[in-house]
N, C-alpha and C. Protein backbone atom coordinates (compact mmCIF):
# COMPACT_ATOMS: atom_id res chain seq x y z
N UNK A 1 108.78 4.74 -3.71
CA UNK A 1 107.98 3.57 -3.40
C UNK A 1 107.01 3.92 -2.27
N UNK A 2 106.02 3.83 -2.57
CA UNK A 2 104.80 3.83 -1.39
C UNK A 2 104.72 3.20 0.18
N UNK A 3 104.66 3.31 1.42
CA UNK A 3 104.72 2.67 2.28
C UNK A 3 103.11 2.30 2.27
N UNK A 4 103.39 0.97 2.67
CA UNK A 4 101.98 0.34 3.49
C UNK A 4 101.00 0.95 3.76
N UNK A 5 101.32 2.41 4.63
CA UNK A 5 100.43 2.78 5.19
C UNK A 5 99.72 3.64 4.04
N UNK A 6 100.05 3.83 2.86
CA UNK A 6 100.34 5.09 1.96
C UNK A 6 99.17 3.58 1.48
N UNK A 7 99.56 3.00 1.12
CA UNK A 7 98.87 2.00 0.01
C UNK A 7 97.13 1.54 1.20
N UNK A 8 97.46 1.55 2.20
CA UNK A 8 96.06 1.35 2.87
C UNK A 8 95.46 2.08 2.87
N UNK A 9 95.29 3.68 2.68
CA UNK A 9 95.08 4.73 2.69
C UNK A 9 94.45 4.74 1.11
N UNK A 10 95.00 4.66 -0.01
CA UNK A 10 94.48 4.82 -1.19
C UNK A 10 93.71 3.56 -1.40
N UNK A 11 93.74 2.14 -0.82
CA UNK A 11 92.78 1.16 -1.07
C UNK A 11 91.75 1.74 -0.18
N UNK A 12 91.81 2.31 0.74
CA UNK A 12 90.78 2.94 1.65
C UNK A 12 89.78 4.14 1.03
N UNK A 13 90.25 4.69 -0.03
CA UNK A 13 89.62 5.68 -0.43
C UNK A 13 88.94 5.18 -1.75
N UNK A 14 89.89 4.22 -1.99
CA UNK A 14 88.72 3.58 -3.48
C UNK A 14 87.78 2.84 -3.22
N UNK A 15 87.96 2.55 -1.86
CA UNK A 15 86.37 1.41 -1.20
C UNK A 15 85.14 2.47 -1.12
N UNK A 16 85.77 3.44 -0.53
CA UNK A 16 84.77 4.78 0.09
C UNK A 16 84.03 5.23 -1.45
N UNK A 17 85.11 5.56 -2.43
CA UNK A 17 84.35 6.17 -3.55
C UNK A 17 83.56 5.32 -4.07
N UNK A 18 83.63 3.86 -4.03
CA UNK A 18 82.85 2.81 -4.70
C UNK A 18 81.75 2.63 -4.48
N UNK A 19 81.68 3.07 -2.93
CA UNK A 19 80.64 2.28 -2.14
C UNK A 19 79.92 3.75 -2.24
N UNK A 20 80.23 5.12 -2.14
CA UNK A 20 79.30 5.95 -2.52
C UNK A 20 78.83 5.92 -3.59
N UNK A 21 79.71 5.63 -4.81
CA UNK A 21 79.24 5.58 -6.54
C UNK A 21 77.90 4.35 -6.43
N UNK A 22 78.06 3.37 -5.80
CA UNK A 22 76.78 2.51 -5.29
C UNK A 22 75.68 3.25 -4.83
N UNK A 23 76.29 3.62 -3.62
CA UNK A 23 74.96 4.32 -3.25
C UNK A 23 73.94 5.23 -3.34
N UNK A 24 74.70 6.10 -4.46
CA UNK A 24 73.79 6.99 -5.30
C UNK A 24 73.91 6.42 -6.85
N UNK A 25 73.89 5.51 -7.08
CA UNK A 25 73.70 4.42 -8.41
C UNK A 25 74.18 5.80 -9.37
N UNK A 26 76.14 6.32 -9.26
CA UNK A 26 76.23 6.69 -10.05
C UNK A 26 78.21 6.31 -10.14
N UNK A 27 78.40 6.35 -11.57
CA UNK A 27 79.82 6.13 -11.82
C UNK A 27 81.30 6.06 -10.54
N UNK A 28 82.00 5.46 -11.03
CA UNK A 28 82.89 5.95 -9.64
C UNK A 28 83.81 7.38 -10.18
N UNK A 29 83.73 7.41 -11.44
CA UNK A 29 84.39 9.25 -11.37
C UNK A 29 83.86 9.75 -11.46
N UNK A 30 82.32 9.62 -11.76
CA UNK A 30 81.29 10.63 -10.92
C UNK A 30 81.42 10.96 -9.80
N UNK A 31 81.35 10.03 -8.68
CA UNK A 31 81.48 10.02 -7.52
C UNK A 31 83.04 10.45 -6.87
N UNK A 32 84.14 9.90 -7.51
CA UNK A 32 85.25 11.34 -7.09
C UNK A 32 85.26 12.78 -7.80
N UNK A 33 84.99 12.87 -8.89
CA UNK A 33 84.80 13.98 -8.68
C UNK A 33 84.08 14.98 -7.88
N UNK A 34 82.42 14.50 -7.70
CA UNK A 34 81.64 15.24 -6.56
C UNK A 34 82.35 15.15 -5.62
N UNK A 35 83.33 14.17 -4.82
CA UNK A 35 83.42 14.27 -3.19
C UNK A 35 84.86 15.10 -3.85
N UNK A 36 85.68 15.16 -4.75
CA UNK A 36 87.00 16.12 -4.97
C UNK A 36 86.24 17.73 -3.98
N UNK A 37 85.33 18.22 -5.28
CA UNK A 37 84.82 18.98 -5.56
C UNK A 37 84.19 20.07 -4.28
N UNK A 38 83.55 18.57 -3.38
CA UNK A 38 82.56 19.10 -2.24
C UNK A 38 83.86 19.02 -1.33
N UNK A 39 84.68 18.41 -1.04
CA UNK A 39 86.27 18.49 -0.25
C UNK A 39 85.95 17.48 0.79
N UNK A 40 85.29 16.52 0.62
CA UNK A 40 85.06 14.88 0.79
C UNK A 40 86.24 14.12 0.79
N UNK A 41 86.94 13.93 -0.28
CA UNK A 41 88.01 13.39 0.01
C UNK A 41 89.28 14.09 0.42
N UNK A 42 89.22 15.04 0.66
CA UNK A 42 90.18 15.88 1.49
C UNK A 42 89.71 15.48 2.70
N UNK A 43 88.74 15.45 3.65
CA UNK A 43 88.09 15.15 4.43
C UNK A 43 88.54 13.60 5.16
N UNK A 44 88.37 12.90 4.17
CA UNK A 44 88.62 11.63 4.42
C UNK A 44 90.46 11.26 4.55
N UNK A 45 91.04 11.99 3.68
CA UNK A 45 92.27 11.82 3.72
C UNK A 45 92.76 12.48 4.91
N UNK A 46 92.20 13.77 5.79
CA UNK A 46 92.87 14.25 6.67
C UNK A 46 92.49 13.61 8.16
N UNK A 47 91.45 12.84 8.07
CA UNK A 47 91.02 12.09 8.98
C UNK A 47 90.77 10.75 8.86
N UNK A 48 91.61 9.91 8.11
CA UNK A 48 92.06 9.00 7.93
C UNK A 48 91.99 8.11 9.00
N UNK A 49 93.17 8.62 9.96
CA UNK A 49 93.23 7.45 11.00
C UNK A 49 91.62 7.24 12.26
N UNK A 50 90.75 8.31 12.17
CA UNK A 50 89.49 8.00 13.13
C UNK A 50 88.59 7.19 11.62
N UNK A 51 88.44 7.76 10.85
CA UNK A 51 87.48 7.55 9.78
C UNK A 51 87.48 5.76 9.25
N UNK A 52 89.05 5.45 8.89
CA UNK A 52 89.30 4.54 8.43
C UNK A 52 88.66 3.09 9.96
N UNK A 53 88.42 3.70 11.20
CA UNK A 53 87.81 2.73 11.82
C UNK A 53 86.31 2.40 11.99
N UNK A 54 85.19 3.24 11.11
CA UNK A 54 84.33 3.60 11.19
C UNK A 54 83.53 2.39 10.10
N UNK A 55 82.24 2.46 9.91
CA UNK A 55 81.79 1.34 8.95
C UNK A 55 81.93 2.31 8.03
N UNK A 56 81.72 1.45 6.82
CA UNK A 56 81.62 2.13 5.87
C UNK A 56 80.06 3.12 5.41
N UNK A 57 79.22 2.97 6.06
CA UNK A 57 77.76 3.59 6.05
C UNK A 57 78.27 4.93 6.69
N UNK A 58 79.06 5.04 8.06
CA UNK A 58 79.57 6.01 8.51
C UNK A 58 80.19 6.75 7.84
N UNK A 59 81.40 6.17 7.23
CA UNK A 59 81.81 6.76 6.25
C UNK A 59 81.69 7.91 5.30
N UNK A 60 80.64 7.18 4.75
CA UNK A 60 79.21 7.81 3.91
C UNK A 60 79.31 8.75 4.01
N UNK A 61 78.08 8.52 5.53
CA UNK A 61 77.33 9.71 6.00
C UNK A 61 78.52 10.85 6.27
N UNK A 62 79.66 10.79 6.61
CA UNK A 62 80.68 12.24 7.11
C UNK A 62 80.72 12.66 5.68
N UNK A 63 81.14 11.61 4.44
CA UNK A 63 81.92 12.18 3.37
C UNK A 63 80.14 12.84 2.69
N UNK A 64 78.77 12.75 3.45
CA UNK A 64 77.60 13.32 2.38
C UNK A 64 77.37 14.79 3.21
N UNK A 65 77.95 14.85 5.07
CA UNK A 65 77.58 16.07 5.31
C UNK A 65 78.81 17.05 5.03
N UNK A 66 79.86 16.55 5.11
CA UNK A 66 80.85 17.64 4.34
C UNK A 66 80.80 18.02 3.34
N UNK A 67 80.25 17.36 2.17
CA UNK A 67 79.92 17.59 0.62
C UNK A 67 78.85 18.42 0.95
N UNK A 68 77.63 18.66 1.64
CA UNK A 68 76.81 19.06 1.73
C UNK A 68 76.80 20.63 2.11
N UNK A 69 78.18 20.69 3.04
CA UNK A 69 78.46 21.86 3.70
C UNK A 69 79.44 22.80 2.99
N UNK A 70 79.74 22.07 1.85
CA UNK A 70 80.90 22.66 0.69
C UNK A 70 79.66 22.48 -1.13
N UNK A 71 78.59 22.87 -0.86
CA UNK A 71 77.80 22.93 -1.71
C UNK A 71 77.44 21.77 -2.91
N UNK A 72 77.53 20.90 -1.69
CA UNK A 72 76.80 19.53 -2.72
C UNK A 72 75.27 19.60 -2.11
N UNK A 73 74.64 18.53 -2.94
CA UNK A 73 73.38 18.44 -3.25
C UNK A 73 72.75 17.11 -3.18
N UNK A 74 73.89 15.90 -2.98
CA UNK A 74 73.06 14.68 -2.71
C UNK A 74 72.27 14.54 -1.35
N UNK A 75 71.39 13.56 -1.45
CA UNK A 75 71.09 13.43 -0.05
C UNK A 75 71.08 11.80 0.17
């Protein structure tokens, strides 16, 4: 069974992928896969507890320069 914190953590990461799949007006498993891929959501999961206090624009922007620095291409 999942704890709380386990379940805030994965509602936390499906807001993040949503709100990027928005912001580059593309799918949301488009959008996990690129941030899998670029190590975005590794990123987000290992810094969870600073990240998760951040806006979500912030968000963003960490999960577009880590993708960026692991050979993604959005901007």
């Amino acid at each position: 069974m999942l704890r709380e914190r386990d379940i805030n953590k994965v509602r936390y990461m499906v807001v993040c992928v949503s709100e990027f799949a928005n912001r580059f007006n593309i799918d949301d498993r488009e959008a996990f896969n690129y941030l899998k891929k670029h190590r975005a959501i590794k990123f987000l999961l290992d810094n969870y507890e600073i990240e998760h206090t951040l806006s979500l624009d912030d968000a963003i922007e960490d999960m577009l320069i880590v993708s960026r620095k692991n050979g993604g291409y959005m901007q």
